[in-house]
N, C-alpha and C. Protein backbone atom coordinates (compact mmCIF):
# COMPACT_ATOMS: atom_id res chain seq x y z
N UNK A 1 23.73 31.48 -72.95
CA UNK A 1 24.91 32.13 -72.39
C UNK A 1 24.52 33.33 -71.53
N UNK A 2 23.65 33.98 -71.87
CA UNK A 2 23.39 35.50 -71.13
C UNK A 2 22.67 34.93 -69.49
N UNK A 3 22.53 33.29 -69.97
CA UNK A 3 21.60 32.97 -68.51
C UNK A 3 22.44 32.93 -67.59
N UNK A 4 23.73 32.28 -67.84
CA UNK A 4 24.66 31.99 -67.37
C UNK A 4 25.15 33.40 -66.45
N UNK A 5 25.90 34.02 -67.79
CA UNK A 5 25.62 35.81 -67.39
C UNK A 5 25.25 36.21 -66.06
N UNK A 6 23.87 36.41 -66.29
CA UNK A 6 23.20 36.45 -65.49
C UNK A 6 23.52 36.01 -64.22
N UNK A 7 22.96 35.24 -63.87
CA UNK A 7 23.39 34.24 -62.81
C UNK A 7 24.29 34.33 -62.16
N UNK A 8 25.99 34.22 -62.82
CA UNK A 8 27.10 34.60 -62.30
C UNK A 8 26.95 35.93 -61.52
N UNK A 9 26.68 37.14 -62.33
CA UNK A 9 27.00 38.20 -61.87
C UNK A 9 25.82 38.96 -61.47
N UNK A 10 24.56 38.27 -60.71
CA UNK A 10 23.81 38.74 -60.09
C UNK A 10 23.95 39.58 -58.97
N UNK A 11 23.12 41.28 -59.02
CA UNK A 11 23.28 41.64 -58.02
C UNK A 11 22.19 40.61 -56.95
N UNK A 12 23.89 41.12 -55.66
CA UNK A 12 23.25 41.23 -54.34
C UNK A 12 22.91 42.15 -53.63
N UNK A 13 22.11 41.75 -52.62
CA UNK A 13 20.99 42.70 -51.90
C UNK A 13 22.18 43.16 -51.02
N UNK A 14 22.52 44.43 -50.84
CA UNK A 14 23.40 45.33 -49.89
C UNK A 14 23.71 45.10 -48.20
N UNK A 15 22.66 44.07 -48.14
CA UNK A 15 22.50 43.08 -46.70
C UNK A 15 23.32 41.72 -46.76
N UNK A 16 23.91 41.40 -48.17
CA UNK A 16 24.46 40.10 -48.08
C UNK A 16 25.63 40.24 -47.27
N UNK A 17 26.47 41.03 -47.37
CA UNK A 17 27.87 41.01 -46.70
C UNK A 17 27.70 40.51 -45.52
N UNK A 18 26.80 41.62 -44.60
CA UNK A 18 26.44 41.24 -42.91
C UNK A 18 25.73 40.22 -42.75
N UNK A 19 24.98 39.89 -43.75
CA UNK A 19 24.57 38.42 -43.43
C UNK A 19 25.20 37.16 -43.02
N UNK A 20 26.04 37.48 -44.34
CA UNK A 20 27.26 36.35 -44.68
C UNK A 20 28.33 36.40 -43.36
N UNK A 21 28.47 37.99 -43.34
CA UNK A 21 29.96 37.67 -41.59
C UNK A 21 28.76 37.09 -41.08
N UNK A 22 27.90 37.35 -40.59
CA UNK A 22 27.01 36.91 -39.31
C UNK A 22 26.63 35.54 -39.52
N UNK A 23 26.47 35.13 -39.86
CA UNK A 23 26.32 33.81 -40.60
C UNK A 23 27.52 32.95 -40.10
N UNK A 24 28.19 33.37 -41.12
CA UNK A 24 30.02 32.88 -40.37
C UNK A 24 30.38 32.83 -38.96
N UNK A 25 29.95 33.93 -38.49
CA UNK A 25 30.23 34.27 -37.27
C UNK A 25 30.03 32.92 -36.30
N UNK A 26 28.42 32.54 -36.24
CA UNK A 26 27.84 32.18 -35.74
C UNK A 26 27.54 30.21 -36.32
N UNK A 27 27.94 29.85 -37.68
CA UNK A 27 28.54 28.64 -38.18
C UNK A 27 29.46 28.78 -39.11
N UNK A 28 30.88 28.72 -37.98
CA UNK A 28 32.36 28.85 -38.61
C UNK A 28 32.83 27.69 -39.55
N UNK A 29 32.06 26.58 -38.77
CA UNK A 29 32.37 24.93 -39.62
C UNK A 29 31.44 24.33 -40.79
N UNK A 30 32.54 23.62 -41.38
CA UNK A 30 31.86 23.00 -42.35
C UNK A 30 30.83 21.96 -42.33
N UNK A 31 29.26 21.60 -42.82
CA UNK A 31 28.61 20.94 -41.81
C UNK A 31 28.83 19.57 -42.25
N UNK A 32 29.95 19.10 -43.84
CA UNK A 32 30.43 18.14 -43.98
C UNK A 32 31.17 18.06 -43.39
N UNK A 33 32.74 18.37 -43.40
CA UNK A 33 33.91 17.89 -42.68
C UNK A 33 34.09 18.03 -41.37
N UNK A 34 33.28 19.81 -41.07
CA UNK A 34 33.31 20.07 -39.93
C UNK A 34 34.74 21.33 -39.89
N UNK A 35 35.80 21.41 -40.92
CA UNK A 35 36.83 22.29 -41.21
C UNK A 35 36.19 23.33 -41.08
N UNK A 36 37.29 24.54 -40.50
CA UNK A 36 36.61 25.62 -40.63
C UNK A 36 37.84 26.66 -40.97
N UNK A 37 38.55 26.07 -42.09
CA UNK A 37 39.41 26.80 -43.13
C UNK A 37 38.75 27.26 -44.77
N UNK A 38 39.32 28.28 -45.31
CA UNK A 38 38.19 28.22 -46.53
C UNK A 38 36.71 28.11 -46.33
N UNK A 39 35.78 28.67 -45.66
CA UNK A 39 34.64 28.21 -45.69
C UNK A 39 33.87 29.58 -46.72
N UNK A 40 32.25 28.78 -47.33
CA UNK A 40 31.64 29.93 -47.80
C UNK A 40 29.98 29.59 -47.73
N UNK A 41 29.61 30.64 -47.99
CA UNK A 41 28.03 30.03 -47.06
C UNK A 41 27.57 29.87 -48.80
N UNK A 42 26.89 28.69 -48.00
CA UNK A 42 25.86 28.12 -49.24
C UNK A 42 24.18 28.65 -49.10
N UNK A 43 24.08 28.63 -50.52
CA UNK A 43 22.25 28.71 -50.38
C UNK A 43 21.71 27.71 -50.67
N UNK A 44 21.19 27.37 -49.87
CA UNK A 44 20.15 25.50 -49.79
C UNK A 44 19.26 25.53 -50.91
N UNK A 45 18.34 26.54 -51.07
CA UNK A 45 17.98 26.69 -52.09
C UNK A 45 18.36 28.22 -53.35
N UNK A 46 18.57 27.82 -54.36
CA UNK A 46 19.58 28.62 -55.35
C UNK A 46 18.85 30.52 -54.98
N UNK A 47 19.90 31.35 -55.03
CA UNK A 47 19.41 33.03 -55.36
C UNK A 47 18.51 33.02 -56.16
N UNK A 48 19.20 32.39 -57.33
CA UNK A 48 18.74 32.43 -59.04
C UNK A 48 17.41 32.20 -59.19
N UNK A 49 17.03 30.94 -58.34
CA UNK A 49 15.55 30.39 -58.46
C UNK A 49 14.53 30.82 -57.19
N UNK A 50 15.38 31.42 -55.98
CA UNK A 50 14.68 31.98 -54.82
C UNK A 50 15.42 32.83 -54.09
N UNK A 51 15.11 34.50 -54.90
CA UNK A 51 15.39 35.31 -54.63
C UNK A 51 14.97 35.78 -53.47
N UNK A 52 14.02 35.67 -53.03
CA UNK A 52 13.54 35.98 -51.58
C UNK A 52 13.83 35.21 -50.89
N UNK A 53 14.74 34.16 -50.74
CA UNK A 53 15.64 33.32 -49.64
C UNK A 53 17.40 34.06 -49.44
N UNK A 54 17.29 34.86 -50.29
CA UNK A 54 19.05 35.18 -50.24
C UNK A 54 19.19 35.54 -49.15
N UNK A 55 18.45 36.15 -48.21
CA UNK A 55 18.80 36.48 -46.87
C UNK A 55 18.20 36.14 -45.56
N UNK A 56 17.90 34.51 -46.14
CA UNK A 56 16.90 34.07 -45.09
C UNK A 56 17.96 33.08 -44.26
N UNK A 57 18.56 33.30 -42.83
CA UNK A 57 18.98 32.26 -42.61
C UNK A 57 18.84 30.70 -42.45
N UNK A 58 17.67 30.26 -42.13
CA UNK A 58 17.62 29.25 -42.33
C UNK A 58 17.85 28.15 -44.14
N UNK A 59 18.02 29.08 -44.82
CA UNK A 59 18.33 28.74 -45.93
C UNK A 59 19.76 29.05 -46.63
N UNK A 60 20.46 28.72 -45.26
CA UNK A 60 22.19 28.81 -45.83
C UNK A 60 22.93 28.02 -44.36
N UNK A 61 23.67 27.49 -45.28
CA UNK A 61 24.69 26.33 -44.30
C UNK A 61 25.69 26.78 -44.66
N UNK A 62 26.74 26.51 -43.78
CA UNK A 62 28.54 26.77 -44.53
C UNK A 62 29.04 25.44 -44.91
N UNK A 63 29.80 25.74 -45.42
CA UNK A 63 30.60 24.60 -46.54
C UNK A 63 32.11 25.00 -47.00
N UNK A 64 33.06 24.35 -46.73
CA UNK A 64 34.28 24.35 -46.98
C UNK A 64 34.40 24.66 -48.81
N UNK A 65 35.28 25.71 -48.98
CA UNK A 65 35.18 25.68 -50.08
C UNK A 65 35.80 25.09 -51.30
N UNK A 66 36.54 23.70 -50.85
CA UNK A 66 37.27 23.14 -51.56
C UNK A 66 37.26 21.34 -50.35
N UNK A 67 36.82 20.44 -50.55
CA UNK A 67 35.98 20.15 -51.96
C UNK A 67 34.56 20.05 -51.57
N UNK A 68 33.74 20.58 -50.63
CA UNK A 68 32.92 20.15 -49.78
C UNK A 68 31.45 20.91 -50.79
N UNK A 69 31.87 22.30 -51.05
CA UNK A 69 31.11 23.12 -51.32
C UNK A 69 30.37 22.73 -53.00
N UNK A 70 31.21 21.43 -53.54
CA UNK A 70 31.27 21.59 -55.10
C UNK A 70 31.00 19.79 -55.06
N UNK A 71 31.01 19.38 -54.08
CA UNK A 71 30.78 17.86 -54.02
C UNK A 71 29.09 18.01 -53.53
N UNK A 72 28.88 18.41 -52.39
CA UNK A 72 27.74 18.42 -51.62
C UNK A 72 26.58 19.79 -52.06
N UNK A 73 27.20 20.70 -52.52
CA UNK A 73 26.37 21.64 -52.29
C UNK A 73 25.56 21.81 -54.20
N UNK A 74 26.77 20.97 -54.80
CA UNK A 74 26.16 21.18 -56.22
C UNK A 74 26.76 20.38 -57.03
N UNK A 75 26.61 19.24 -56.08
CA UNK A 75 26.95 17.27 -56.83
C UNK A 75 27.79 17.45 -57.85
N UNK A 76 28.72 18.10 -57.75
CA UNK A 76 29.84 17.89 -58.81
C UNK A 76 29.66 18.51 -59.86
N UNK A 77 28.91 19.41 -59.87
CA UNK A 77 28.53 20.30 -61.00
C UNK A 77 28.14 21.98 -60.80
N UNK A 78 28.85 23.20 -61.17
CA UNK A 78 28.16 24.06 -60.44
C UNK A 78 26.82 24.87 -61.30
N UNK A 79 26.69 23.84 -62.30
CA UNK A 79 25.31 24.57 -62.95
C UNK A 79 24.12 23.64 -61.79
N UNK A 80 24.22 22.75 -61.17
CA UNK A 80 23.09 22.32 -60.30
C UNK A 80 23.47 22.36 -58.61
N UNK A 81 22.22 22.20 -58.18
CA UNK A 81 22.18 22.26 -56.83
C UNK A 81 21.80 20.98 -56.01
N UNK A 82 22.27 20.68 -54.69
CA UNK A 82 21.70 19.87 -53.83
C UNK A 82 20.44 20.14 -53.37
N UNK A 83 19.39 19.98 -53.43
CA UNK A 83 18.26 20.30 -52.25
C UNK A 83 18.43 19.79 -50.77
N UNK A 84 19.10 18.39 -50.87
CA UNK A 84 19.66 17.30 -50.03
C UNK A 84 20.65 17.79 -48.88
N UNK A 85 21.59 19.42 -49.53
CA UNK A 85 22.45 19.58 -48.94
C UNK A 85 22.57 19.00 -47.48
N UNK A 86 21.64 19.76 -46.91
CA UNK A 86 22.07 19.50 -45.37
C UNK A 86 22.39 17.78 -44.90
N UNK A 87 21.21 17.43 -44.94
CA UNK A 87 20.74 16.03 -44.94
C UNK A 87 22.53 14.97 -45.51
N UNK A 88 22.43 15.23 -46.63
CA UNK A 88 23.65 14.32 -47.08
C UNK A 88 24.89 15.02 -46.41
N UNK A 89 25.41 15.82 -46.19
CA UNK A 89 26.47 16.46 -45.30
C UNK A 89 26.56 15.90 -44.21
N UNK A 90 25.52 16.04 -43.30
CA UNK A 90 25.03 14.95 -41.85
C UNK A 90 25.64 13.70 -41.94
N UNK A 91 24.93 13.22 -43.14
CA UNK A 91 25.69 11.23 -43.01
C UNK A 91 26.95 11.45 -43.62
N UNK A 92 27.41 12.18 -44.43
CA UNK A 92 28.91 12.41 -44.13
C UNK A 92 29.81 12.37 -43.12
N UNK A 93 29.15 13.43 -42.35
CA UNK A 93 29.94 14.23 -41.22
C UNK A 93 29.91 13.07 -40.03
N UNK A 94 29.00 12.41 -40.10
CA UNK A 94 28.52 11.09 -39.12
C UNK A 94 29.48 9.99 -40.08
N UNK A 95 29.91 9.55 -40.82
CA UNK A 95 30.56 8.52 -41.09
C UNK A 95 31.95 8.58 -40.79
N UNK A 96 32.50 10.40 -41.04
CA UNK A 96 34.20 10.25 -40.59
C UNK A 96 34.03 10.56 -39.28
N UNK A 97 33.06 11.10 -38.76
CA UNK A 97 33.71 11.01 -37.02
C UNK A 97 33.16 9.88 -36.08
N UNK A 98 32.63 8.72 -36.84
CA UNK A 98 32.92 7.31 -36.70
C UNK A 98 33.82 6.44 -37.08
N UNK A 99 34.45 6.94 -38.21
CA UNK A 99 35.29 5.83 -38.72
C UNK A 99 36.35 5.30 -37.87
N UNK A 100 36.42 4.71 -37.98
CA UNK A 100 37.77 3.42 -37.05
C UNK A 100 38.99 3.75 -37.12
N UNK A 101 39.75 3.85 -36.42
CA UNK A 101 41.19 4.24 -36.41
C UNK A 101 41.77 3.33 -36.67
């Protein structure tokens, strides 16, 4: 339980905020749906397990936060993570803006 704890209520580094607008700023859309309502930036790989990525951009995508962020970013579970994220989002994002009318 205290891991959990933990985890949840980890500090962040005083740089996340501006990261995060800038981040946003610069990928407003979701890189599944492509929506760019609700969005929240993901970490490709976890804080928890790579603390020296929390402010690395190449190690954060945005993600809609309902249902994109909890399907793709942590397979239906939010104690685990995608590594896959990006990658499986792609053939997502490539199957509905093919699909057939």
């Amino acid at each position: 339980m205290l891991g959990l704890f933990k985890l949840r209520f980890a500090v962040r580094s005083p740089k996340w905020a501006n990261i995060r607008k800038q981040h946003l700023k610069n990928n407003p859309n979701c890189i599944a749906c492509d929506k760019n309502k609700k969005v929240e930036v993901h970490h490709i790989k976890p804080v928890h397990t790579h603390p020296d990525l929390e402010l690395e951009p190449s190690n954060l995508v945005t993600l809609c936060a309902d249902p994109c962020h909890i399907i793709f970013g942590h397979l239906m579970d939010w104690k685990s993570w995608n590594s896959e994220v990006v990658k499986d989002s792609s053939v997502y994002l490539n199957k509905v803006k093919n699909k057939p009318l």
